[in-house]
N, C-alpha and C. Protein backbone atom coordinates (compact mmCIF):
# COMPACT_ATOMS: atom_id res chain seq x y z
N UNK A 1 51.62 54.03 125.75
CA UNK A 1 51.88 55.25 126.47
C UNK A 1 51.13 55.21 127.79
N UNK A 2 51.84 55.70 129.02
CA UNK A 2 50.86 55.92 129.80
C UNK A 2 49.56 56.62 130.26
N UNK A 3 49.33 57.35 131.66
CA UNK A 3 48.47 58.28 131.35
C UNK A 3 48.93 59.16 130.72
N UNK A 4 47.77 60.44 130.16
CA UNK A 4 48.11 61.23 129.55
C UNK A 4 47.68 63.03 130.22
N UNK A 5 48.21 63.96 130.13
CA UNK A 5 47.87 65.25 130.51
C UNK A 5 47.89 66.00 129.43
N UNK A 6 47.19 67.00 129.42
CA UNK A 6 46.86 68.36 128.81
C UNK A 6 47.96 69.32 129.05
N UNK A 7 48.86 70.33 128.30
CA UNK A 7 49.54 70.81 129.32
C UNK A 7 49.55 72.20 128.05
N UNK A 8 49.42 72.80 128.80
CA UNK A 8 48.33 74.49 128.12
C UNK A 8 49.41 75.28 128.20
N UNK A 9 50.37 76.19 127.41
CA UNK A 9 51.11 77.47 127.45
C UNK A 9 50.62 78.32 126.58
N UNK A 10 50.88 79.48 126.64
CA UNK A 10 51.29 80.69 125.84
C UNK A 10 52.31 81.13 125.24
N UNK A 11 52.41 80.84 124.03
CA UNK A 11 54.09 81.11 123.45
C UNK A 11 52.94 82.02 122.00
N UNK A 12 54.29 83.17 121.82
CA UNK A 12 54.18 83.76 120.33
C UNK A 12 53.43 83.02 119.30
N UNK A 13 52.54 83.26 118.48
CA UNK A 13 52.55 82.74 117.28
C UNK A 13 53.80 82.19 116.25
N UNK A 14 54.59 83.28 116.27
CA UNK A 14 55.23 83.14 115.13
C UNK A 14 56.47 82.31 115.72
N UNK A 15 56.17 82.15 116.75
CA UNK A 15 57.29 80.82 117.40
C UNK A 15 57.18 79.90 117.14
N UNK A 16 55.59 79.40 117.66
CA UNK A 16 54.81 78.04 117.56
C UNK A 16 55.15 78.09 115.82
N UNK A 17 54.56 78.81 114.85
CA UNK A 17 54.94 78.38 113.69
C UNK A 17 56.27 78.48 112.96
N UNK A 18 57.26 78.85 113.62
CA UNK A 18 58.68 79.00 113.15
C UNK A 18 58.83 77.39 113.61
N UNK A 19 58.89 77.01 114.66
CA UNK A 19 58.55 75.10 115.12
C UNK A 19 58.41 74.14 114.83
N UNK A 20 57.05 74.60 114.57
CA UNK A 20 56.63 73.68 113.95
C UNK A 20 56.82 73.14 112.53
N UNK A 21 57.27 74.03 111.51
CA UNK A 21 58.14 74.03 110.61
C UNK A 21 59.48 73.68 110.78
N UNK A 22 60.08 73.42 111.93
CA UNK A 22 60.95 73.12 111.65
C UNK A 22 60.96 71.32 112.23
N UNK A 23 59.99 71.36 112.89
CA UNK A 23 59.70 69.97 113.54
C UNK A 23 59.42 69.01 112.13
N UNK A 24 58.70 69.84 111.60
CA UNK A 24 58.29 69.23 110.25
C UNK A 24 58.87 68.45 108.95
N UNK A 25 60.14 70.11 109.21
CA UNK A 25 61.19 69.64 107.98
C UNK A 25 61.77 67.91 108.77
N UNK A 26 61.77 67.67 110.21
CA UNK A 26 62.30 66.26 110.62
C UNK A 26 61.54 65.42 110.69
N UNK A 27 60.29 65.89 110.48
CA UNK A 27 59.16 64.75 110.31
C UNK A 27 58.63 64.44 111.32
N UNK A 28 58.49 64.98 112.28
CA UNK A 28 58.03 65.53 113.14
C UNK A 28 56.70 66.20 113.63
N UNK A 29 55.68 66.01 114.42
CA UNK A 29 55.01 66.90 114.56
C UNK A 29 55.02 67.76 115.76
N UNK A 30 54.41 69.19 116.47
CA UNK A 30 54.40 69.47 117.28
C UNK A 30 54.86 69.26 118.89
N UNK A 31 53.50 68.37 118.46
CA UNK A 31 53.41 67.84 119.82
C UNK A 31 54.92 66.72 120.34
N UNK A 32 54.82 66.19 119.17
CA UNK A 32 56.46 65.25 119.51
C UNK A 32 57.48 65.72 120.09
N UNK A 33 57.67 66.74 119.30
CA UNK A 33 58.93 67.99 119.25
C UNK A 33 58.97 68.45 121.08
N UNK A 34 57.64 68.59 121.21
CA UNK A 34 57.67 69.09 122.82
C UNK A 34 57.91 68.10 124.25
N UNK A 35 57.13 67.02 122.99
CA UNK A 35 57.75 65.63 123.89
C UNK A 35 59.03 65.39 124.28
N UNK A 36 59.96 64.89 122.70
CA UNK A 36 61.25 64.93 122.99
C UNK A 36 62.06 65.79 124.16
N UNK A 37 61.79 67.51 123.73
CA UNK A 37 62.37 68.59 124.76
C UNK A 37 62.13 68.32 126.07
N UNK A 38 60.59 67.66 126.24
CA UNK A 38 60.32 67.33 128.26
C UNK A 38 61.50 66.06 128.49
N UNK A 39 61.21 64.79 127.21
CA UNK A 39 62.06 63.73 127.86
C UNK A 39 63.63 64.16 128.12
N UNK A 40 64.07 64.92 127.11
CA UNK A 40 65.25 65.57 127.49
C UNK A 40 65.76 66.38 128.69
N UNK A 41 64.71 67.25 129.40
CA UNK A 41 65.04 67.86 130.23
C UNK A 41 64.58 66.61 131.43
N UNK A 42 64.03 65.45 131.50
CA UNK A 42 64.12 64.91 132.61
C UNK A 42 65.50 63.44 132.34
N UNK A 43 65.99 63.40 131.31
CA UNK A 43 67.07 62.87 131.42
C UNK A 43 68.06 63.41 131.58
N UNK A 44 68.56 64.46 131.76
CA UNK A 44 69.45 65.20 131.83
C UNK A 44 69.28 65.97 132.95
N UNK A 45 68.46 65.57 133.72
CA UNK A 45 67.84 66.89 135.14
C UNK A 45 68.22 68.37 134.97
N UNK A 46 67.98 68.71 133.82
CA UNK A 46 68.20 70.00 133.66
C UNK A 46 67.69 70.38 131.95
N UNK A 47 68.19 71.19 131.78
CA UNK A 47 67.92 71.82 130.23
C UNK A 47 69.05 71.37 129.52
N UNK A 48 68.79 70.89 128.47
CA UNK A 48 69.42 70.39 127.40
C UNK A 48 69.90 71.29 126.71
N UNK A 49 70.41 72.60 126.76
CA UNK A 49 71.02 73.03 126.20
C UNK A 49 71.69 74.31 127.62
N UNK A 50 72.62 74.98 126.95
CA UNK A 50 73.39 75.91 128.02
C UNK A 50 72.04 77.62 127.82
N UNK A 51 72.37 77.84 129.27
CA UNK A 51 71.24 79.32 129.02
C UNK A 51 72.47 80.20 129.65
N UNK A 52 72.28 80.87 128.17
CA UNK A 52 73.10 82.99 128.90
C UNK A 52 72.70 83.76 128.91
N UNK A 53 73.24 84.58 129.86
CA UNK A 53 72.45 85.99 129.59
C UNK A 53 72.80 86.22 127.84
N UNK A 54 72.17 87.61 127.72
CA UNK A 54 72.69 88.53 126.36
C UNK A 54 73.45 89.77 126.92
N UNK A 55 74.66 89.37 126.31
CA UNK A 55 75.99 90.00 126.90
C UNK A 55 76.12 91.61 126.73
N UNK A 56 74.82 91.94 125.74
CA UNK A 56 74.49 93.73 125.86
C UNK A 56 74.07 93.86 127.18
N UNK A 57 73.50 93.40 127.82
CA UNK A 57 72.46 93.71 129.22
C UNK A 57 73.97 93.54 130.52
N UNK A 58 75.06 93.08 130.45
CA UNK A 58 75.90 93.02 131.04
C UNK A 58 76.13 94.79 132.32
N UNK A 59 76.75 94.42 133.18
CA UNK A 59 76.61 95.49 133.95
C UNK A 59 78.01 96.25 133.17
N UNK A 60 79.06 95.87 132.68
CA UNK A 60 80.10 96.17 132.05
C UNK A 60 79.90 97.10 130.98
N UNK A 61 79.25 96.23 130.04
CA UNK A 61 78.56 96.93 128.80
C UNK A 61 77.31 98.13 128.74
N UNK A 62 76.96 98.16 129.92
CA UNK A 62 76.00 98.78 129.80
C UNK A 62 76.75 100.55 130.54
N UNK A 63 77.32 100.35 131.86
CA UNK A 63 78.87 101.16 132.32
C UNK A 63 78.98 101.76 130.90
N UNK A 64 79.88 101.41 130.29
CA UNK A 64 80.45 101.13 128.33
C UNK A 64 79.68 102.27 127.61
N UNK A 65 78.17 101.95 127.72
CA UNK A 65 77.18 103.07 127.04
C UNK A 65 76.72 103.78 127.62
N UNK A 66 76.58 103.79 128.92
CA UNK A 66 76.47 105.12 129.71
C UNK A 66 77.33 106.15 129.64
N UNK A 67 78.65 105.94 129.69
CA UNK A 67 79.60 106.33 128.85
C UNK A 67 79.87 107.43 127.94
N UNK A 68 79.67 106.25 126.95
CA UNK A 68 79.54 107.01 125.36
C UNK A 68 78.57 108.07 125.64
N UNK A 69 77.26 107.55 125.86
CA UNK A 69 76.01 108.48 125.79
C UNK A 69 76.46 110.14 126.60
N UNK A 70 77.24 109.59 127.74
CA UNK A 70 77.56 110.98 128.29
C UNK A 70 78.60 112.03 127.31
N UNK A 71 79.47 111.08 126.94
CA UNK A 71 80.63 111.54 125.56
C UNK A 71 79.74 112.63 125.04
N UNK A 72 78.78 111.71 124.29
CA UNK A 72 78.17 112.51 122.94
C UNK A 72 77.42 113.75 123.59
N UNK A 73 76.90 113.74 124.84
CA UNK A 73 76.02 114.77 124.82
C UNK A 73 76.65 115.75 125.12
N UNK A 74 78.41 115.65 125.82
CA UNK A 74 79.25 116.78 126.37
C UNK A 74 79.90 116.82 125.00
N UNK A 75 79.51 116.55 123.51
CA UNK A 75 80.10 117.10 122.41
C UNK A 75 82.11 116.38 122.22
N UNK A 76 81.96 115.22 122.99
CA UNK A 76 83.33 114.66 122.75
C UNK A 76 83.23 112.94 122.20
N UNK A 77 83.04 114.02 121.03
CA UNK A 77 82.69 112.60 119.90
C UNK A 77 83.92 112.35 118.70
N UNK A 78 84.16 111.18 118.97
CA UNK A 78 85.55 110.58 117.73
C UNK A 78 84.46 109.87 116.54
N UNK A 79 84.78 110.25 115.54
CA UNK A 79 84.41 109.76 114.07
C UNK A 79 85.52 108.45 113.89
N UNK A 80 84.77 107.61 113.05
CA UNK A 80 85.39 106.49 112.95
C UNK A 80 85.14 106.45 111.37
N UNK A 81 85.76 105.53 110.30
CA UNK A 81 85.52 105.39 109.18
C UNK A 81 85.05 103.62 109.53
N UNK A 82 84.17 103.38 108.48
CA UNK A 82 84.25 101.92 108.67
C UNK A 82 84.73 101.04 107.44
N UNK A 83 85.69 100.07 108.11
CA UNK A 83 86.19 99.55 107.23
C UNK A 83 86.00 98.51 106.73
N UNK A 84 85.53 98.01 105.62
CA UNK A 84 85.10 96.64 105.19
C UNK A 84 85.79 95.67 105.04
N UNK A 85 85.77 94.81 105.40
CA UNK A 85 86.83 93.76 105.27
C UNK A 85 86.28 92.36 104.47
């Protein structure tokens, strides 16, 4: 290996150990796991996987519940049954 660096974040607990458990179940440790993800993002010059928004936060959807919210408070509310399928 070549040189080596230190490289310090802040992530959740229950991330780091959701992770590392899963690094594990591959036999894997930690630190590997983070390895792999850097060599990946510099072979690929980018992120190895696709990033989206979350399609609630949409300017559409959110229009959508502003909406409703106005519906309900002017008392023009439709009941729905729900149906199980």
């Amino acid at each position: 290996m070549t040189d080596s660096v230190v490289v310090q974040a802040r992530i959740p607990a229950d991330l780091k150990r959701d992770t590392e458990n899963i690094f594990s179940s591959m036999g894997i440790d930690f630190a590997t796991g983070i390895r792999m993800f850097l060599a990946q993002v510099r072979m690929r010059n980018g992120l190895p996987f696709e990033v989206q928004a979350d399609p609630f936060w949409s300017e559409k959807n959110q229009r959508r519940l502003h909406e409703s919210i106005e519906q309900y408070k002017n008392g023009e509310i439709v009941h729905h049954d729900i149906i199980e399928v």
